[in-house]
C-alpha atoms as a PDB file:
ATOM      1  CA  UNK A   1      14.702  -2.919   1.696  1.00  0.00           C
ATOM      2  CA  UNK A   2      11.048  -3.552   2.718  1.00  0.00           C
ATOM      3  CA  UNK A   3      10.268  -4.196   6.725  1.00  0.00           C
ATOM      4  CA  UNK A   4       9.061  -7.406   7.387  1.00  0.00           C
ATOM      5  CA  UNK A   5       5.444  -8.437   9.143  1.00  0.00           C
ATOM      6  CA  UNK A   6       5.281  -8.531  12.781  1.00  0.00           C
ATOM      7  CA  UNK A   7       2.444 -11.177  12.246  1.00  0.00           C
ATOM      8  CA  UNK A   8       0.159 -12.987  10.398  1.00  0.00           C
ATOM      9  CA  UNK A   9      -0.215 -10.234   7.434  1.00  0.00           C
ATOM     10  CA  UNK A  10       1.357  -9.659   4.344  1.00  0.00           C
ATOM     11  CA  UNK A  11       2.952  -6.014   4.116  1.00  0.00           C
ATOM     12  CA  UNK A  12       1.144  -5.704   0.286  1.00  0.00           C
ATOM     13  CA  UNK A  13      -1.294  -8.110  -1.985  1.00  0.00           C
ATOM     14  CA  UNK A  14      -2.480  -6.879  -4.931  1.00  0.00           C
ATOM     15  CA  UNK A  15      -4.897  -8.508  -7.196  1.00  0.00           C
ATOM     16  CA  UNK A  16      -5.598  -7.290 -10.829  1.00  0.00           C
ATOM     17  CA  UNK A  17      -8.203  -7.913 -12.790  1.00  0.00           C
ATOM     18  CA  UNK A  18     -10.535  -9.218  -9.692  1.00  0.00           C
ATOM     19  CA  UNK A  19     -13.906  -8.421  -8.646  1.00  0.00           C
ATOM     20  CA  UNK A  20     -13.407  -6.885  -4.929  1.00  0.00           C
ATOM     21  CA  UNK A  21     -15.914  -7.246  -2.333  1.00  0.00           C
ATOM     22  CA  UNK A  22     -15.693  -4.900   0.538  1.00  0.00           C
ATOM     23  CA  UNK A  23     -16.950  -6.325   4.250  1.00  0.00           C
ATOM     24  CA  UNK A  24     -18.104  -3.961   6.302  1.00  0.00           C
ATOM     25  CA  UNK A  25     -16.900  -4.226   9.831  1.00  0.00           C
ATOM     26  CA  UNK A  26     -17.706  -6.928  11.980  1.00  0.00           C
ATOM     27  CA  UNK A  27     -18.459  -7.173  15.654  1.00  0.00           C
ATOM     28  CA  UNK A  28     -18.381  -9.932  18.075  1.00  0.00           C
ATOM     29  CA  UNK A  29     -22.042 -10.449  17.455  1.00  0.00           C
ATOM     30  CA  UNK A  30     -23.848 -13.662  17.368  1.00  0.00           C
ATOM     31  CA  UNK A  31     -25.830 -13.757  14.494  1.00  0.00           C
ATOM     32  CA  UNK A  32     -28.761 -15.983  16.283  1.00  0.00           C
ATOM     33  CA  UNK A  33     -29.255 -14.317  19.267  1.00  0.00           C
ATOM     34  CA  UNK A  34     -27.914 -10.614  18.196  1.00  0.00           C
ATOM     35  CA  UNK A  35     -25.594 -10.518  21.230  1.00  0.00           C
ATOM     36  CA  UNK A  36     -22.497  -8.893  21.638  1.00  0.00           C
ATOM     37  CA  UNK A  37     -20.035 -12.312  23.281  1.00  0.00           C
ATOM     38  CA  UNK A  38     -18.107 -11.838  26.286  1.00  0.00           C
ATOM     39  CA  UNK A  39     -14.515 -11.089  26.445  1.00  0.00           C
ATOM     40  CA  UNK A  40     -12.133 -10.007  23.811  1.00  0.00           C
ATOM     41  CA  UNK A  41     -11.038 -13.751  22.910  1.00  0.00           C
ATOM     42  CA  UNK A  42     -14.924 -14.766  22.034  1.00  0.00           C
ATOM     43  CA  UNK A  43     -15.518 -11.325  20.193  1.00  0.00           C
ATOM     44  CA  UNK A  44     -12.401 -11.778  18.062  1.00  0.00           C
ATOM     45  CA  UNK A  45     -13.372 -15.450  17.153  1.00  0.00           C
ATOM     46  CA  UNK A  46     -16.547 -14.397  16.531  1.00  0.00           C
ATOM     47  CA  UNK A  47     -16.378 -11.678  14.095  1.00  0.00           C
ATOM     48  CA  UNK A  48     -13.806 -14.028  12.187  1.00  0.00           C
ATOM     49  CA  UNK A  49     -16.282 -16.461  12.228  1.00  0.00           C
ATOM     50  CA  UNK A  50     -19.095 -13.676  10.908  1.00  0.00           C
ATOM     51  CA  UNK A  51     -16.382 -13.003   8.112  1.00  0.00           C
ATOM     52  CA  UNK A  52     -16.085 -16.359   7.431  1.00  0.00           C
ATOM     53  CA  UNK A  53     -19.610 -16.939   6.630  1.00  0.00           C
ATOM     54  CA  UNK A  54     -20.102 -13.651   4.548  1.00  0.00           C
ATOM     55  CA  UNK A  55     -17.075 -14.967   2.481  1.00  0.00           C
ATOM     56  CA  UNK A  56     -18.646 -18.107   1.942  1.00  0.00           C
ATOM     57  CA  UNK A  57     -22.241 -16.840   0.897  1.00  0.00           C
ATOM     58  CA  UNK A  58     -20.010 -14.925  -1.719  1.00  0.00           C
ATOM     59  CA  UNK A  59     -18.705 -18.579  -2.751  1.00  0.00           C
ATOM     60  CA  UNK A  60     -15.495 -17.275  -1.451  1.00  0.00           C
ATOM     61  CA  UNK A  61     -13.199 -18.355   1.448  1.00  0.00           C
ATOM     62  CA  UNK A  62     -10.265 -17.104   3.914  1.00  0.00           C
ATOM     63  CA  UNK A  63      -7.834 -17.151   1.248  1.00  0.00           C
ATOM     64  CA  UNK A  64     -10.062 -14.523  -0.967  1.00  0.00           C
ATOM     65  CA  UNK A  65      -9.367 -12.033   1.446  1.00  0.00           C
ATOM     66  CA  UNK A  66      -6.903  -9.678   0.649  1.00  0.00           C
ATOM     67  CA  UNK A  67      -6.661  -6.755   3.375  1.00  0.00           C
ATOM     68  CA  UNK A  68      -8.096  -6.370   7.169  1.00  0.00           C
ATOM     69  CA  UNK A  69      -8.504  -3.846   9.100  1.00  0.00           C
ATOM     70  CA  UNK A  70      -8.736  -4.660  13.390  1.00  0.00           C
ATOM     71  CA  UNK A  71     -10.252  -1.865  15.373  1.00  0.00           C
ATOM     72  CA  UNK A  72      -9.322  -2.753  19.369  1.00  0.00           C
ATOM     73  CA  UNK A  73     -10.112  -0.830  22.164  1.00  0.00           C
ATOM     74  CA  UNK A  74      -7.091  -1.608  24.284  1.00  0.00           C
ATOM     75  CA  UNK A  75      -3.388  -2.054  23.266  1.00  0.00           C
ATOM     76  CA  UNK A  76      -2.902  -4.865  25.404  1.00  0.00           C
ATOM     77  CA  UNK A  77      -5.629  -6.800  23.855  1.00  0.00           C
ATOM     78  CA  UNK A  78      -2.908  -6.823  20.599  1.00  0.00           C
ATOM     79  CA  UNK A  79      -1.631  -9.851  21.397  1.00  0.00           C
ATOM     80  CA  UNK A  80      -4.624 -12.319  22.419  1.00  0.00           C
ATOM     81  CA  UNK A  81      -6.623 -10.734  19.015  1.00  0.00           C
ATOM     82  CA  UNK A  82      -3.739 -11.484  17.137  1.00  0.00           C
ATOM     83  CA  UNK A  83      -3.328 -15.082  18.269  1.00  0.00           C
ATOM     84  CA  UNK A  84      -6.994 -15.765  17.407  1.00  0.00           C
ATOM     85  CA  UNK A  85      -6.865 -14.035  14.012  1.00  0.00           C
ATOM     86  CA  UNK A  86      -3.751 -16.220  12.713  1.00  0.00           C
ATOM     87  CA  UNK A  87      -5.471 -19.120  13.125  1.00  0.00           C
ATOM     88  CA  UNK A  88      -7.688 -18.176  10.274  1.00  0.00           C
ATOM     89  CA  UNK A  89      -4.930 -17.533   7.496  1.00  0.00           C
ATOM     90  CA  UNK A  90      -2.646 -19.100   5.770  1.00  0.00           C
ATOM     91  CA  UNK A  91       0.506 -17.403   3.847  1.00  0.00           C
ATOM     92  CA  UNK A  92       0.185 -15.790   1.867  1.00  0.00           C
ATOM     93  CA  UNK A  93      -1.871 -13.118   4.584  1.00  0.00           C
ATOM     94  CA  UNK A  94      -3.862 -10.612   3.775  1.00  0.00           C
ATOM     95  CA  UNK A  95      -2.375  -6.818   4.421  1.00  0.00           C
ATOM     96  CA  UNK A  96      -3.720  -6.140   7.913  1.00  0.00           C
ATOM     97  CA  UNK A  97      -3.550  -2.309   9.685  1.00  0.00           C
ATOM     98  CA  UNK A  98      -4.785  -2.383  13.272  1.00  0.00           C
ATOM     99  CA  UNK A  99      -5.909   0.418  14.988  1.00  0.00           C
ATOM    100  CA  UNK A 100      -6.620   1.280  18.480  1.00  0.00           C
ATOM    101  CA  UNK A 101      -9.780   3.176  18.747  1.00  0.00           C
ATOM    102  CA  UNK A 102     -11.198   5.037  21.776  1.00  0.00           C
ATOM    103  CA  UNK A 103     -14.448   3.104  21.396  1.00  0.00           C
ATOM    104  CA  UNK A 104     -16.670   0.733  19.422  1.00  0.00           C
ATOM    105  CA  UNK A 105     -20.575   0.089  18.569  1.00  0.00           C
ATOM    106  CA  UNK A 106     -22.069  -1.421  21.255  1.00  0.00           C
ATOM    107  CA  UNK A 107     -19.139  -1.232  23.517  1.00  0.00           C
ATOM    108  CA  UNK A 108     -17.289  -3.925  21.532  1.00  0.00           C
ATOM    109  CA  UNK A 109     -13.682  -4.393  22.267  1.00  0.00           C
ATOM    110  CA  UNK A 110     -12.883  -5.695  18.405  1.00  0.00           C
ATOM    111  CA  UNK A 111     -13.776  -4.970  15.495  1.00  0.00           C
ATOM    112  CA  UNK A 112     -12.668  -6.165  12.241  1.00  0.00           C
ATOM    113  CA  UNK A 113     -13.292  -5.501   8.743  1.00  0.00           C
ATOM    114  CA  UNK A 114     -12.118  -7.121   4.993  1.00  0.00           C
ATOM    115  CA  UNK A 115     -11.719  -6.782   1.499  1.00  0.00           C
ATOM    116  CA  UNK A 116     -12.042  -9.618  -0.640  1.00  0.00           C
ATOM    117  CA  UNK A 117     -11.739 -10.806  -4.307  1.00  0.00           C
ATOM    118  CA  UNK A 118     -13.216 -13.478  -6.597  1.00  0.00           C
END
């Protein structure tokens, strides 16, 4: 028997015969003004919203990706980046691993990073 998720992620996805498109990590980072946002809410939503937009230049979108990985800086922040990240998924998730980091670039508190197919 297989554990189930604890969230919004699938425990595997594969995809054969797909090209794969690897997204580097993204920070909280607004990509007109080149600042980090406030807060761990408004970083979270705002590197989803960064990976949203490099998915769709591919002429991808959400459901492309197949596996995330969420670099936080603080445990407790689990829940509130969680809550923010479902709301860009549908079943079936992507894998997810989150890690908890000592630090980030730029003194972010979230960073998150995909892999996505065509």
């Amino acid at each position: 028997m297989i554990p189930k998720a604890i969230g919004p992620y699938s425990i595997s996805r594969c995809v054969e015969g797909k090209k794969i498109y690897f997204i580097s990590g993204q920070l909280g980072i607004d990509p007109n003004t080149g600042q980090l946002e406030d807060g761990v809410e408004n970083q979270t939503r705002k590197a989803m919203e960064n990976i949203k937009a490099i998915v769709e230049d591919l002429g991808l979108g959400m459901n492309n990706i197949a596996k995330t990985t969420i670099f936080i800086v603080n445990s407790e922040d689990f829940a509130k980046v969680n809550e923010i990240y479902s709301k860009y998924f549908q079943e079936p998730y992507p894998a997810r691993t989150t890690v908890i980091v000592k630090a980030l670039p730029k003194n972010a508190l979230v960073e998150i990073e995909s892999i996505a197919y065509l």
